[in-house]
Protein backbone atom coordinates (compact mmCIF):
# COMPACT_ATOMS: atom_id res chain seq x y z
CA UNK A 1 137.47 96.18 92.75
CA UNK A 2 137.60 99.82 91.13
CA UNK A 3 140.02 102.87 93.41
CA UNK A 4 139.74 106.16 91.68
CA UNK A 5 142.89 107.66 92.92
CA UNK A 6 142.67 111.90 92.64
CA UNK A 7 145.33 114.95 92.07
CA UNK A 8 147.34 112.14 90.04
CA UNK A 9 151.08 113.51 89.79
CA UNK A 10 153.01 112.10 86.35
CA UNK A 11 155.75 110.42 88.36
CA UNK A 12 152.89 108.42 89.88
CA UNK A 13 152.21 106.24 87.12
CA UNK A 14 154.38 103.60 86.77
CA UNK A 15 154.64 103.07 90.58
CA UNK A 16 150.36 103.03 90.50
CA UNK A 17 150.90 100.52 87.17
CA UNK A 18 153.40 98.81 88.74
CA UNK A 19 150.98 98.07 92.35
CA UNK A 20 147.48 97.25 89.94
CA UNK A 21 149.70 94.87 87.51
CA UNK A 22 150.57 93.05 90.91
CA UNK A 23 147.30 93.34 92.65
CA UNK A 24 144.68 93.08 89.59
CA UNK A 25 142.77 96.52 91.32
CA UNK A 26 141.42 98.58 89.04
CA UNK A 27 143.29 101.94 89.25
CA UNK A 28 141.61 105.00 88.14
CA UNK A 29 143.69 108.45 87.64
CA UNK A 30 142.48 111.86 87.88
CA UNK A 31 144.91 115.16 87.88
CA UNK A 32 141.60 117.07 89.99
CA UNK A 33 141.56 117.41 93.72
CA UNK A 34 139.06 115.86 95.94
CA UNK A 35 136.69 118.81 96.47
CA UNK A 36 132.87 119.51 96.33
CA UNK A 37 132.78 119.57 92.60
CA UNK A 38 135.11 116.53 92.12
CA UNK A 39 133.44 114.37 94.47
CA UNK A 40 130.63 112.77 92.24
CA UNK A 41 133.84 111.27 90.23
CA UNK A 42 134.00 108.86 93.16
CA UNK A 43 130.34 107.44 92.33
CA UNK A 44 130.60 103.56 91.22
CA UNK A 45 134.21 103.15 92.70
CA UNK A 46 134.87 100.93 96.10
CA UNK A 47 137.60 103.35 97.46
CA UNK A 48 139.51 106.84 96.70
CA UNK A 49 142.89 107.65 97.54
CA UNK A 50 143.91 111.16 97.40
CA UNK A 51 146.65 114.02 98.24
CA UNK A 52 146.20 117.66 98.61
CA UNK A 53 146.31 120.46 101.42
CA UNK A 54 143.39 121.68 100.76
CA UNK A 55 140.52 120.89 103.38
CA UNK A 56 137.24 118.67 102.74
CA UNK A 57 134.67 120.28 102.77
CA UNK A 58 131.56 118.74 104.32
CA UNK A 59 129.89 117.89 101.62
CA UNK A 60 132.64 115.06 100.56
CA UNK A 61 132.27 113.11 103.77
CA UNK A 62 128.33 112.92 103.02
CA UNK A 63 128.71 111.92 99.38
CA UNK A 64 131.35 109.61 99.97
CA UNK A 65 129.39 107.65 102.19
CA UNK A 66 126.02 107.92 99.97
CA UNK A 67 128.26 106.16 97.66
CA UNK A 68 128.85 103.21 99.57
CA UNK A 69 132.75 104.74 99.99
CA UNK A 70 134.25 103.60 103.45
CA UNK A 71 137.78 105.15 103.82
CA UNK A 72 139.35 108.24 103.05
CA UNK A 73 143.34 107.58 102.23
CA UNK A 74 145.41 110.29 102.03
CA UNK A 75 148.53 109.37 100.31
CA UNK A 76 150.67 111.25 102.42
CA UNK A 77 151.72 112.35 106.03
CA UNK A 78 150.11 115.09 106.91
CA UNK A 79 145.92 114.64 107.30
CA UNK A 80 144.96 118.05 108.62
CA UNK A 81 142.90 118.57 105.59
CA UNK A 82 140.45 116.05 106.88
CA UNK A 83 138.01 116.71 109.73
CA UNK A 84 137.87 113.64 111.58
CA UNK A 85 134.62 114.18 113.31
CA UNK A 86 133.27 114.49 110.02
CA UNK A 87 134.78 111.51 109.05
CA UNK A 88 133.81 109.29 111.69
CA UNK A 89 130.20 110.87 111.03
CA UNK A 90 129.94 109.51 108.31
CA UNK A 91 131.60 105.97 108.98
CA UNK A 92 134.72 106.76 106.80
CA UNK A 93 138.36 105.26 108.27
CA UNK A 94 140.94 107.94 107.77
CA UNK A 95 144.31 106.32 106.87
CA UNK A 96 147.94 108.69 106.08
CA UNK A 97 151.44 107.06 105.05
CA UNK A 98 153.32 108.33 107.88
CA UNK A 99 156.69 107.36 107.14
CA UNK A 100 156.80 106.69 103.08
CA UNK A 101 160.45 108.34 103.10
CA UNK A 102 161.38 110.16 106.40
CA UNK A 103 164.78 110.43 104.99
CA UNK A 104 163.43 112.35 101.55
CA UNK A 105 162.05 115.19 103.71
CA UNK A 106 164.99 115.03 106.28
CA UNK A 107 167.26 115.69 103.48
CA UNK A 108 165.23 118.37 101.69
CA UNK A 109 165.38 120.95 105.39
CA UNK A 110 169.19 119.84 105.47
CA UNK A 111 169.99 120.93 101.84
CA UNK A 112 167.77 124.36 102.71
CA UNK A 113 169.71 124.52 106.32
CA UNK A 114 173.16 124.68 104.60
CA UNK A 115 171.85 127.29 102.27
CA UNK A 116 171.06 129.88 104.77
CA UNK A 117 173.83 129.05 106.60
CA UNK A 118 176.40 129.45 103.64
CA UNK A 119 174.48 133.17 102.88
CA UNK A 120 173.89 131.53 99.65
CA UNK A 121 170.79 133.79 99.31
CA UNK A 122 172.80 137.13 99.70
CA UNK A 123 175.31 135.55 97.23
CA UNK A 124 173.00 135.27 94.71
CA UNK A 125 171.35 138.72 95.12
CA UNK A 126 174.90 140.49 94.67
CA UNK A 127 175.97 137.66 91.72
CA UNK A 128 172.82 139.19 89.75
CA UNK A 129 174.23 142.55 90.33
CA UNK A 130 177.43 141.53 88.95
CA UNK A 131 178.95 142.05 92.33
CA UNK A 132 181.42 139.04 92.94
CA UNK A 133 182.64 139.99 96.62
CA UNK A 134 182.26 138.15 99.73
CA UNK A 135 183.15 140.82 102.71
CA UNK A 136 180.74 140.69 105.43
CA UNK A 137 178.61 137.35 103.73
CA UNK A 138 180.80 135.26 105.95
CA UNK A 139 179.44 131.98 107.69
CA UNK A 140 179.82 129.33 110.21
CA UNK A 141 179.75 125.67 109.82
CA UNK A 142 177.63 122.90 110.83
CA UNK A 143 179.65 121.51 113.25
CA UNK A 144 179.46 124.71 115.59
CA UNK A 145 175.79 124.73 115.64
CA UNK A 146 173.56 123.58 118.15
CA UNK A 147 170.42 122.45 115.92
CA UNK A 148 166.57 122.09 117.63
CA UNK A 149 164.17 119.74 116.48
CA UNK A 150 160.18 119.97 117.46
CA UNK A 151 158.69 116.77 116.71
CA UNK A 152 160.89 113.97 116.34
CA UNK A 153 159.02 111.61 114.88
CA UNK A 154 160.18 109.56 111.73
CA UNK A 155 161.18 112.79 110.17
CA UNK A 156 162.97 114.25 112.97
CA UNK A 157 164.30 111.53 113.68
CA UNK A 158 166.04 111.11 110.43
CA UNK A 159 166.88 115.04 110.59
CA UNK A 160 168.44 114.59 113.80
CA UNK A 161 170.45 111.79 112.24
CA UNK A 162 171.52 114.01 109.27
CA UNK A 163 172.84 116.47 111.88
CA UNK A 164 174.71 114.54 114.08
CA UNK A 165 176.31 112.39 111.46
CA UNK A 166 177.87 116.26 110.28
CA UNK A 167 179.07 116.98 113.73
CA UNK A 168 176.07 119.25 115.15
CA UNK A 169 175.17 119.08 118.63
CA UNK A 170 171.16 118.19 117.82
CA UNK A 171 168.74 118.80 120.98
CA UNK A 172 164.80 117.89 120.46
CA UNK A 173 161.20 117.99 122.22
CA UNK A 174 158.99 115.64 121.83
CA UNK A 175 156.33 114.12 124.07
CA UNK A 176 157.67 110.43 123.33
CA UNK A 177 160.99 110.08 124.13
CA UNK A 178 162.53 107.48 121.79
CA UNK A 179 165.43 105.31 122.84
CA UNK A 180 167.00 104.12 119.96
CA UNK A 181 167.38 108.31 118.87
CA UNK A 182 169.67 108.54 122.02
CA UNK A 183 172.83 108.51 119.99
CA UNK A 184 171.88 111.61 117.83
CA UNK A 185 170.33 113.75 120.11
CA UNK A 186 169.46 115.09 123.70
CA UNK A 187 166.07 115.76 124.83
CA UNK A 188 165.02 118.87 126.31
CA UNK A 189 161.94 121.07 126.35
CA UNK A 190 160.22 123.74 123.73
CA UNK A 191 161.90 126.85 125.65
CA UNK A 192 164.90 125.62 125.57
CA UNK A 193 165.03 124.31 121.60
CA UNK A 194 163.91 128.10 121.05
CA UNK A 195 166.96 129.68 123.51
CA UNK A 196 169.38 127.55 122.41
CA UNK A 197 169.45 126.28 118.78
CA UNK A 198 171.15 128.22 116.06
CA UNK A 199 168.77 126.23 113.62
CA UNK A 200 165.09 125.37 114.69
CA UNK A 201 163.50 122.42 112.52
CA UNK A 202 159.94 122.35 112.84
CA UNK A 203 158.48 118.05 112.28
CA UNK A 204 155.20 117.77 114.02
CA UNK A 205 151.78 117.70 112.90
CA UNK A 206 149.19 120.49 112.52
CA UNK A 207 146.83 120.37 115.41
CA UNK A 208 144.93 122.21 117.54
CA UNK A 209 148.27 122.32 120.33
CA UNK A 210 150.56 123.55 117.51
CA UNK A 211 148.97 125.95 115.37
CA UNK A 212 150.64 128.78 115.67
CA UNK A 213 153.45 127.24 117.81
CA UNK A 214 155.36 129.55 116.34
CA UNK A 215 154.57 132.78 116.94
CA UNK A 216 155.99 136.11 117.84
CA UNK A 217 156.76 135.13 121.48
CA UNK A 218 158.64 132.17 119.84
CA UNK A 219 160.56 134.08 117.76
CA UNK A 220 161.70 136.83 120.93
CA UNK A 221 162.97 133.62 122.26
CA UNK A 222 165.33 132.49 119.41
CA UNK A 223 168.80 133.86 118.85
CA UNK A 224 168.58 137.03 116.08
CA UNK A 225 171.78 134.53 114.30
CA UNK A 226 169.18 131.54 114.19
CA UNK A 227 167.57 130.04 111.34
CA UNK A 228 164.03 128.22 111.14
CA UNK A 229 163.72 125.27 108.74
CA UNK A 230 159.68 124.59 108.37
CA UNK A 231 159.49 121.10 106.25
CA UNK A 232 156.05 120.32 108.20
CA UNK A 233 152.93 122.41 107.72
CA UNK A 234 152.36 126.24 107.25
CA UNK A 235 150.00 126.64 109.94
CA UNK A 236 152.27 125.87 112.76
CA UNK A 237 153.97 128.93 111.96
CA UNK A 238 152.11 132.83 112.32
CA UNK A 239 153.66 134.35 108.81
CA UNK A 240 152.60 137.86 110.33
CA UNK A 241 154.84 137.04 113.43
CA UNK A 242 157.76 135.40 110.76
CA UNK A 243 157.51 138.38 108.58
CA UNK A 244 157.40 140.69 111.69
CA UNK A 245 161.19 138.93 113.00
CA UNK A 246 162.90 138.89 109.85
CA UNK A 247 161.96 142.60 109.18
CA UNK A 248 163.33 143.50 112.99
CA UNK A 249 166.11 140.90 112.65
CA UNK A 250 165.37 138.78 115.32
CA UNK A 251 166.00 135.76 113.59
CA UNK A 252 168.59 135.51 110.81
CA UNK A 253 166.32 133.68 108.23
CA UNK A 254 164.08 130.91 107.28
CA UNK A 255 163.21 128.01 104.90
CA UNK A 256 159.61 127.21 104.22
CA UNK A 257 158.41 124.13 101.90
CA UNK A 258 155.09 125.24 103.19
CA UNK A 259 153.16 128.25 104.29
CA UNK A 260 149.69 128.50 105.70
CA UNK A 261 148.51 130.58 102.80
CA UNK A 262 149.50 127.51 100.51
CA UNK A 263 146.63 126.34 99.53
CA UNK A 264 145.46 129.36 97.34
CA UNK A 265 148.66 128.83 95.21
CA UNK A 266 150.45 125.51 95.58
CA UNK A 267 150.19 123.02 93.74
CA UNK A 268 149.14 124.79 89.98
CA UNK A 269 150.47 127.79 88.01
CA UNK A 270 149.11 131.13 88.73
CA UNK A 271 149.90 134.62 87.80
CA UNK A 272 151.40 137.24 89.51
CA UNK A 273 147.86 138.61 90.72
CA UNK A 274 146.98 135.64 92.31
CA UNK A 275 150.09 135.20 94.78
CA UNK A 276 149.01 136.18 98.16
CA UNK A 277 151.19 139.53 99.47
CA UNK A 278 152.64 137.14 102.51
CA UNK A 279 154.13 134.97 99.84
CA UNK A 280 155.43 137.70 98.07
CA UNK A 281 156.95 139.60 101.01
CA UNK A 282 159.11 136.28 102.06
CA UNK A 283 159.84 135.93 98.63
CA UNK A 284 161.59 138.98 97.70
CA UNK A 285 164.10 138.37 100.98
CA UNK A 286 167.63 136.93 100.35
CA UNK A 287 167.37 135.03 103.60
CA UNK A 288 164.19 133.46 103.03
CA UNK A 289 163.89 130.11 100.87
CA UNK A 290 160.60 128.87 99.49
CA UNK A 291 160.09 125.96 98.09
CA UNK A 292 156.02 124.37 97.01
CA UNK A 293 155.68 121.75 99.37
CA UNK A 294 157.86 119.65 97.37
CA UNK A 295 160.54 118.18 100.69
CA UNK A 296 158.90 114.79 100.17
CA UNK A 297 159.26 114.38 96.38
CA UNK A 298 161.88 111.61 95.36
CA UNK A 299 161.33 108.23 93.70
CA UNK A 300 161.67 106.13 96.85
CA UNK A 301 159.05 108.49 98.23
CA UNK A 302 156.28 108.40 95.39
CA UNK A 303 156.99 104.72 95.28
CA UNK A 304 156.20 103.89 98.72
CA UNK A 305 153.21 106.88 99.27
CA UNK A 306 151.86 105.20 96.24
CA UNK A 307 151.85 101.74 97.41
CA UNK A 308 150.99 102.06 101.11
CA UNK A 309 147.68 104.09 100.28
CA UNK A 310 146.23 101.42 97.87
CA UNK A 311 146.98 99.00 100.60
CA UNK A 312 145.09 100.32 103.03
CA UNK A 313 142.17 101.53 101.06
CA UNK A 314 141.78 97.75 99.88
CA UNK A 315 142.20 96.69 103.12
CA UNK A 316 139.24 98.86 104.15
CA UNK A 317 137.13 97.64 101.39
CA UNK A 318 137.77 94.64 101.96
CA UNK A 319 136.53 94.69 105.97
CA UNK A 320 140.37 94.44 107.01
CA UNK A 321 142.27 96.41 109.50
CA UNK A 322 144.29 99.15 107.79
CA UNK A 323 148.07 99.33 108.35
CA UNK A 324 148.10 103.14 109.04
CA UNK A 325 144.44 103.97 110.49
CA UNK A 326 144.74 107.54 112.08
CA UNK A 327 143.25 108.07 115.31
CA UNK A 328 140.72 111.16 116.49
């Protein structure tokens, strides 16, 4: 059995040696993405395993299955990148790693949280001035804060966990209403997350019912002292309608490990030409952090995205129900 595994990252390998030592699968590494020109790579393999935000486009599905190819695994939460019709079109089972290291990502929106709350941001803006005063930088801590989770899921879960463990009152929506989070936080509805929290952490999926969940009506809603926290995917937030609130202060600030424009920048080195003006708006404000998408990656993460993909995909080949089959 061959996998040719694609957009290979260097901390991958000895967790991909480690799984095809144990397994005796043939592991093949590529650094390219899965895309229209990379597809044909795939040709003579029984399986592919992937990670990228970049969409499919149509022409993968239809090789992929010309090749005999039956799965498509993305080695990592999100699978919006994938068109599931297509997929299903073309007899391919779509599998994710949904929870490979809730706590990695949890951690990462946390760590950014504290930032903008501390006014780290404005710190550093007047420390490369060589202006070493604090007056009117001060902050609040955690404790006080009421902090609102949308989507709590393995990652919000964990989040709300974080949170509560620091003293925060944590409120969340969610359409499943989990009893064993009932310790760490109170459920309530999207309004009120939006009204109410002095920190809004965005964990849910990119669909059809949240793109743009986040919009300008959204942000009239939150508090002009809140902060959003967006560890999930770009698209759920309008960056027009972000830009829009930070410019007329009606939120305080924001952390983004992703933005919708990502994908004609992330992941690669470009020059300053090639960053899209969104991007560099954000990134010239102190109260904006960006980071490249990066929340999830930590050893017990790679390790586990790593070795939950290959098991699926050779579960697939080999007629066997996947572990993490995602659902149309």
């Amino acid at each position: 059995m061959k996998i040719l595994l694609y957009s290979l990252l260097e901390p991958e390998k000895p967790y991909i040696k480690e799984w095809s030592d144990k397994t005796g699968v043939e592991v093949t590494c590529v650094d390219e993405m899965l895309t229209k020109d990379t597809v044909d790579m795939a040709k003579g393999y029984d399986g592919i395993v992937f990670q990228q935000t970049q969409d499919l486009e149509p022409v993968v599905y239809e090789k992929l299955h010309e090749y005999g190819i039956k799965q498509l695994t993305a080695r990592m939460v999100g699978f919006d990148m994938i068109d599931l019709a297509l997929a299903k079109k073309y007899g391919l089972t779509v599998t994710n790693v949904p929870a490979y290291s809730p706590r990695a990502i949890a951690e990462m929106g946390l760590t950014q949280a504290l930032r903008l709350v501390r006014k780290l941001g404005y710190f550093d803006q007047r420390m490369d001035n060589l202006d070493f005063t604090w007056p009117g930088l001060e902050s609040t801590e955690i404790y006080n804060l009421t902090v609102g989770i949308i989507g709590a899921g393995h990652i919000g879960g964990a989040t709300a966990q974080l949170y509560s463990a620091l003293g925060a009152k944590v409120i969340a929506t969610d359409p499943i209403h989990r009893v064993e989070l009932s310790p760490y936080l109170e459920y309530t509805d999207l309004d009120t997350v939006l009204k109410t929290a002095d920190i809004v952490t965005l964990h849910t999926p990119l669909n059809e019912s949240t793109a743009n969940l986040i919009d300008k009506e959204a942000f009239k809603k939150m508090k002009d002292t809140a902060y959003l926290i967006n560890v999930a995917r770009g698209g759920i937030v309008n960056t027009d309608d972000l830009i829009a609130a930070l410019q007329n202060h009606e939120i305080a600030g924001a952390a983004l490990d992703t933005l919708a424009s990502e994908g004609q920048f992330f992941e690669k080195k470009v020059t300053p030409e090639e960053l899209p003006e969104d991007y560099k708006i954000l990134r010239a404000m102190p109260n904006v952090l960006i980071s490249p998408h990066n929340a999830f990656f930590t050893n017990t993460a790679v390790r586990n995205m790593v070795g939950m993909a290959l098991d699926d995909a050779v579960a697939i080949i080999n007629g066997k129900r996947p572990q993490f089959e995602v659902y149309g």
